[in-house]
Protein backbone atom coordinates (compact mmCIF):
# COMPACT_ATOMS: atom_id res chain seq x y z
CA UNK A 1 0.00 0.00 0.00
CA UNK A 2 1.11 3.70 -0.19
CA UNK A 3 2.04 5.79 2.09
CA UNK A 4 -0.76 8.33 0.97
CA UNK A 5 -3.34 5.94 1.07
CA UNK A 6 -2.10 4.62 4.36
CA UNK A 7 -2.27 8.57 5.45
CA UNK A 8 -5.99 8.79 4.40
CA UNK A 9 -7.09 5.46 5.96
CA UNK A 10 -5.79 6.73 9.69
CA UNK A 11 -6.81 10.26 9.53
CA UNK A 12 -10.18 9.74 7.70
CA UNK A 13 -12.33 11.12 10.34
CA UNK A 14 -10.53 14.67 10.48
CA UNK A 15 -11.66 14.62 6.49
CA UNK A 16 -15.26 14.72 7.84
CA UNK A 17 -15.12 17.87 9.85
CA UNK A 18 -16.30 19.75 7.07
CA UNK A 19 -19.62 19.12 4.92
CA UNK A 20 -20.42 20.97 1.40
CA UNK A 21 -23.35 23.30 1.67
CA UNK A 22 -25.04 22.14 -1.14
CA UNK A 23 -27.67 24.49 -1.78
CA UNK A 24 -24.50 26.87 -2.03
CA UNK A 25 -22.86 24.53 -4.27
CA UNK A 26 -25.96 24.75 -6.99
CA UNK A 27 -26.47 27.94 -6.78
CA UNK A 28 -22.94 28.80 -8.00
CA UNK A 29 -23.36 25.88 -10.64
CA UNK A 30 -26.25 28.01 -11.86
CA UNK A 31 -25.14 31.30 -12.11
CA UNK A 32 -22.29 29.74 -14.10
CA UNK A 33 -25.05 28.09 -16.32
CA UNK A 34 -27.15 31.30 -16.57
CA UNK A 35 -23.83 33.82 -18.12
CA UNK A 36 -22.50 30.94 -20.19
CA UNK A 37 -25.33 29.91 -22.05
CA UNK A 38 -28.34 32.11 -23.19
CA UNK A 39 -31.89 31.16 -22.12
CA UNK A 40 -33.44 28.85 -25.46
CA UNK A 41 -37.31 28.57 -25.78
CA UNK A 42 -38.69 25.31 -25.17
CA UNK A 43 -41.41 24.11 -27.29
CA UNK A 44 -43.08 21.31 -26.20
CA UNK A 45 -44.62 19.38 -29.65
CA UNK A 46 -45.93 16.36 -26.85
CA UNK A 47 -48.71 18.92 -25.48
CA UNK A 48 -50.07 20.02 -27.97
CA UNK A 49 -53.56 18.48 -29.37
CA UNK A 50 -52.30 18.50 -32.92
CA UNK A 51 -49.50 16.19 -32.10
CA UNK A 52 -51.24 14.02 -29.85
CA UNK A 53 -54.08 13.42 -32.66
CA UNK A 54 -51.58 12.75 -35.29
CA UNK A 55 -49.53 10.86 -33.20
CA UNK A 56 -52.70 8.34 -31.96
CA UNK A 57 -54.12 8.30 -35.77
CA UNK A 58 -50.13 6.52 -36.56
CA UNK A 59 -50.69 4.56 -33.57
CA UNK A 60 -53.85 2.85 -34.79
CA UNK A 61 -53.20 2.30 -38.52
CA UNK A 62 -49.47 0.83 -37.60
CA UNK A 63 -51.92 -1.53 -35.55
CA UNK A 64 -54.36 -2.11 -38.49
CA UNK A 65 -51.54 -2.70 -40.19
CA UNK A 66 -49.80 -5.10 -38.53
CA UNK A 67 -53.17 -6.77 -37.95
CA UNK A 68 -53.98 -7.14 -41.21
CA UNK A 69 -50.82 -8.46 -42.45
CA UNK A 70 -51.18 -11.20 -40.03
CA UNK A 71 -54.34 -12.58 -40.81
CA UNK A 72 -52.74 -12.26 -44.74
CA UNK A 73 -50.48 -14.50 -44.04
CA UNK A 74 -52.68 -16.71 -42.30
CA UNK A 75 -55.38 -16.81 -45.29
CA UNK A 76 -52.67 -16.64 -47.84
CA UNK A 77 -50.87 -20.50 -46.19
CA UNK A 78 -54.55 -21.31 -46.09
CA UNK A 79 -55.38 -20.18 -49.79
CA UNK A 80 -52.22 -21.80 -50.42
CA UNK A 81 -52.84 -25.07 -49.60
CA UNK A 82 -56.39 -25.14 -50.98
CA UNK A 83 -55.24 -23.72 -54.46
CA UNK A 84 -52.72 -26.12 -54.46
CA UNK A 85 -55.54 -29.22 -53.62
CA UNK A 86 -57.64 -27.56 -56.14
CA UNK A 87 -54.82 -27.81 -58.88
CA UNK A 88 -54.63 -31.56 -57.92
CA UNK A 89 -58.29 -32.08 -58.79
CA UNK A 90 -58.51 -30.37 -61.71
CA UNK A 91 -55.14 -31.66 -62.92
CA UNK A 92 -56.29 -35.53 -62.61
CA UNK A 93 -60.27 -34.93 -63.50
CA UNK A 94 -59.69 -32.51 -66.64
CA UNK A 95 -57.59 -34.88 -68.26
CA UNK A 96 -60.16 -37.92 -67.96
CA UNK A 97 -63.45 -35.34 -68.75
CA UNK A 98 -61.35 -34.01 -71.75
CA UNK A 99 -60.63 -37.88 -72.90
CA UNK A 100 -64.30 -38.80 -72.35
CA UNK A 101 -65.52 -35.51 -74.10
CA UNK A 102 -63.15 -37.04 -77.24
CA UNK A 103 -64.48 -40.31 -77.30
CA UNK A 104 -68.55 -38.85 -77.61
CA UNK A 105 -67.30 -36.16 -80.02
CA UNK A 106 -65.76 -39.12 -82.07
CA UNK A 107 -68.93 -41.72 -81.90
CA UNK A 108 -70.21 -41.60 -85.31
CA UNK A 109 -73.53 -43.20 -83.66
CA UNK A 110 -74.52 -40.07 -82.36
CA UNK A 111 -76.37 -37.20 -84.26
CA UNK A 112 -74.56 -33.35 -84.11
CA UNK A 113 -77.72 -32.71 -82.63
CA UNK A 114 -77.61 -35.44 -79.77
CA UNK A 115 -73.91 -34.53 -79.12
CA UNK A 116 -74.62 -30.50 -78.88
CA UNK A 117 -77.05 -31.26 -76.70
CA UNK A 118 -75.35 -33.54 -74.31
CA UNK A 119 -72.33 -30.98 -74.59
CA UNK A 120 -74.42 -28.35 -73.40
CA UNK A 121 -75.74 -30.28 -70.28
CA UNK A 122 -71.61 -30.68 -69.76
CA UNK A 123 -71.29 -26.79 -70.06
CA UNK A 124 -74.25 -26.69 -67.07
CA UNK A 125 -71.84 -28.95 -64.92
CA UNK A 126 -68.48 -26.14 -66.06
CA UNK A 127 -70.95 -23.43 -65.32
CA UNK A 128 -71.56 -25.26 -61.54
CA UNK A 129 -67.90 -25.81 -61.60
CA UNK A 130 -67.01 -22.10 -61.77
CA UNK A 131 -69.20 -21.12 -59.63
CA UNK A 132 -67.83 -23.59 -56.93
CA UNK A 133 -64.43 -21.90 -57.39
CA UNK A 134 -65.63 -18.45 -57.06
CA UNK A 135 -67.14 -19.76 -53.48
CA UNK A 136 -63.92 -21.48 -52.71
CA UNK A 137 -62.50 -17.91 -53.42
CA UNK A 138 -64.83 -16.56 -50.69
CA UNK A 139 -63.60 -18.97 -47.84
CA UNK A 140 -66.94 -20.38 -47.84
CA UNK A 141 -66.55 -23.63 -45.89
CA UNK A 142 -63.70 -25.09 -47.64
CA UNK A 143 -63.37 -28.60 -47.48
CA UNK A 144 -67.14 -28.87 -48.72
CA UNK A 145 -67.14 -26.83 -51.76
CA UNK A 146 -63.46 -29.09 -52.90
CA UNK A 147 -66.32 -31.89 -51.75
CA UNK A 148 -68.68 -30.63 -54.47
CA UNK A 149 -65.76 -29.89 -56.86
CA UNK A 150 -64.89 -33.28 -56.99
CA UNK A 151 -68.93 -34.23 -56.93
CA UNK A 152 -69.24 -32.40 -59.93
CA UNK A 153 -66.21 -33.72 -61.73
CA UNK A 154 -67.29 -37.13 -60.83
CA UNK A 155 -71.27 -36.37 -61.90
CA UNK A 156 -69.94 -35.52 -65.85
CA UNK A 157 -67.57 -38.81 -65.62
CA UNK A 158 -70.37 -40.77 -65.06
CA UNK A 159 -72.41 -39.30 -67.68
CA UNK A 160 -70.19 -39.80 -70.04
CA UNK A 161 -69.55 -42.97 -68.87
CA UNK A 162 -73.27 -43.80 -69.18
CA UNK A 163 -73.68 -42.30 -71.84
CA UNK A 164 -70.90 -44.49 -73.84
CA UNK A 165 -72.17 -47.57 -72.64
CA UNK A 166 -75.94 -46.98 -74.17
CA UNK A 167 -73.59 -46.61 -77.55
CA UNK A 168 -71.56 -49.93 -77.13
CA UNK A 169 -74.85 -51.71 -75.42
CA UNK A 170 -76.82 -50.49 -78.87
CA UNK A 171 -73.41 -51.21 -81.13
CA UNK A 172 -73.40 -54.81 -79.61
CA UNK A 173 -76.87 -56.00 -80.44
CA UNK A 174 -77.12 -54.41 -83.41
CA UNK A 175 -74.22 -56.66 -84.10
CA UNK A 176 -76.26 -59.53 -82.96
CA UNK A 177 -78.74 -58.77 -85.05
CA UNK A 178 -76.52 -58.61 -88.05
CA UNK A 179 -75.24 -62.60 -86.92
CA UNK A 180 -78.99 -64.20 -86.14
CA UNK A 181 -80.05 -63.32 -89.78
């Protein structure tokens, strides 16, 4: 240790006999202040009503905002995964309505007339179909309107399919007929 801080550690309570007079002490510190520095104008934006409105008006849309974003990204995962079950159906049932559509356009034992009209009863079921997207759209119940998507995909395969066996049913026993005689 050092001799001066040895000093101060023996005599330390003769370095109490004196105490600071503090209001003293600021008052000097302020005078100081008061020649040094000239007096600025404080404006206070915080208490005024202008401020305060703008400031609560910022307040509430950075809270719409962030609320809204939030249930976007909610809907939008949602969306998401729907669009991307609804590309599924349509990518497997299009192909086998399109094939089927081929095969009636191609039976020669149908009439233009017969085929137009079963076409159009097919356009009925796109109609429905489009319709069923624009309430899938809407976040109408999900899971039941991909039900009726697929209802409806299924409902013009089995017309089709119904329809094409009346033409082979007729085909065969008009080819019967054809062998008895």
């Amino acid at each position: 240790m050092d001799k001066f801080e040895k000093y101060i550690k023996e005599n330390k309570g003769a370095f109490d006999v004196h105490k600071a007079n503090k209001d003293k002490l600021w008052a000097n510190i302020e005078s100081g202040l008061e020649k040094q520095a000239p007096k600025t104008k404080v404006i206070r934006l915080w208490h005024r009503t202008v401020f305060k409105v703008a400031a609560s008006i910022l307040l509430a849309l950075g809270v719409f905002t962030l609320a809204n974003h939030m249930i976007t990204n909610s809907n939008s995962h949602e969306n998401q995964f729907i669009s991307q079950e609804l590309q599924d159906i349509d990518s497997h049932y299009n192909g086998l309505v399109a094939y089927q559509v081929k095969l009636i356009n191609n039976t020669p034992k149908l009439t233009a007339s017969q085929k137009k009209d079963f076409l159009s009863f097919m356009d009925d079921l796109d109609n429905e179909y489009d319709l069923l997207k624009e309430e899938l759209k809407k976040n109408i119940d999900n899971e039941r309107v991909l039900e009726a998507i697929v209802i409806n995909y299924k409902k013009r395969i089995e017309l089709i399919e119904n329809l094409l066996k009346q033409i082979n049913s007729s085909k065969i026993t008009n080819d019967e007929d054809v062998y008895i005689l």
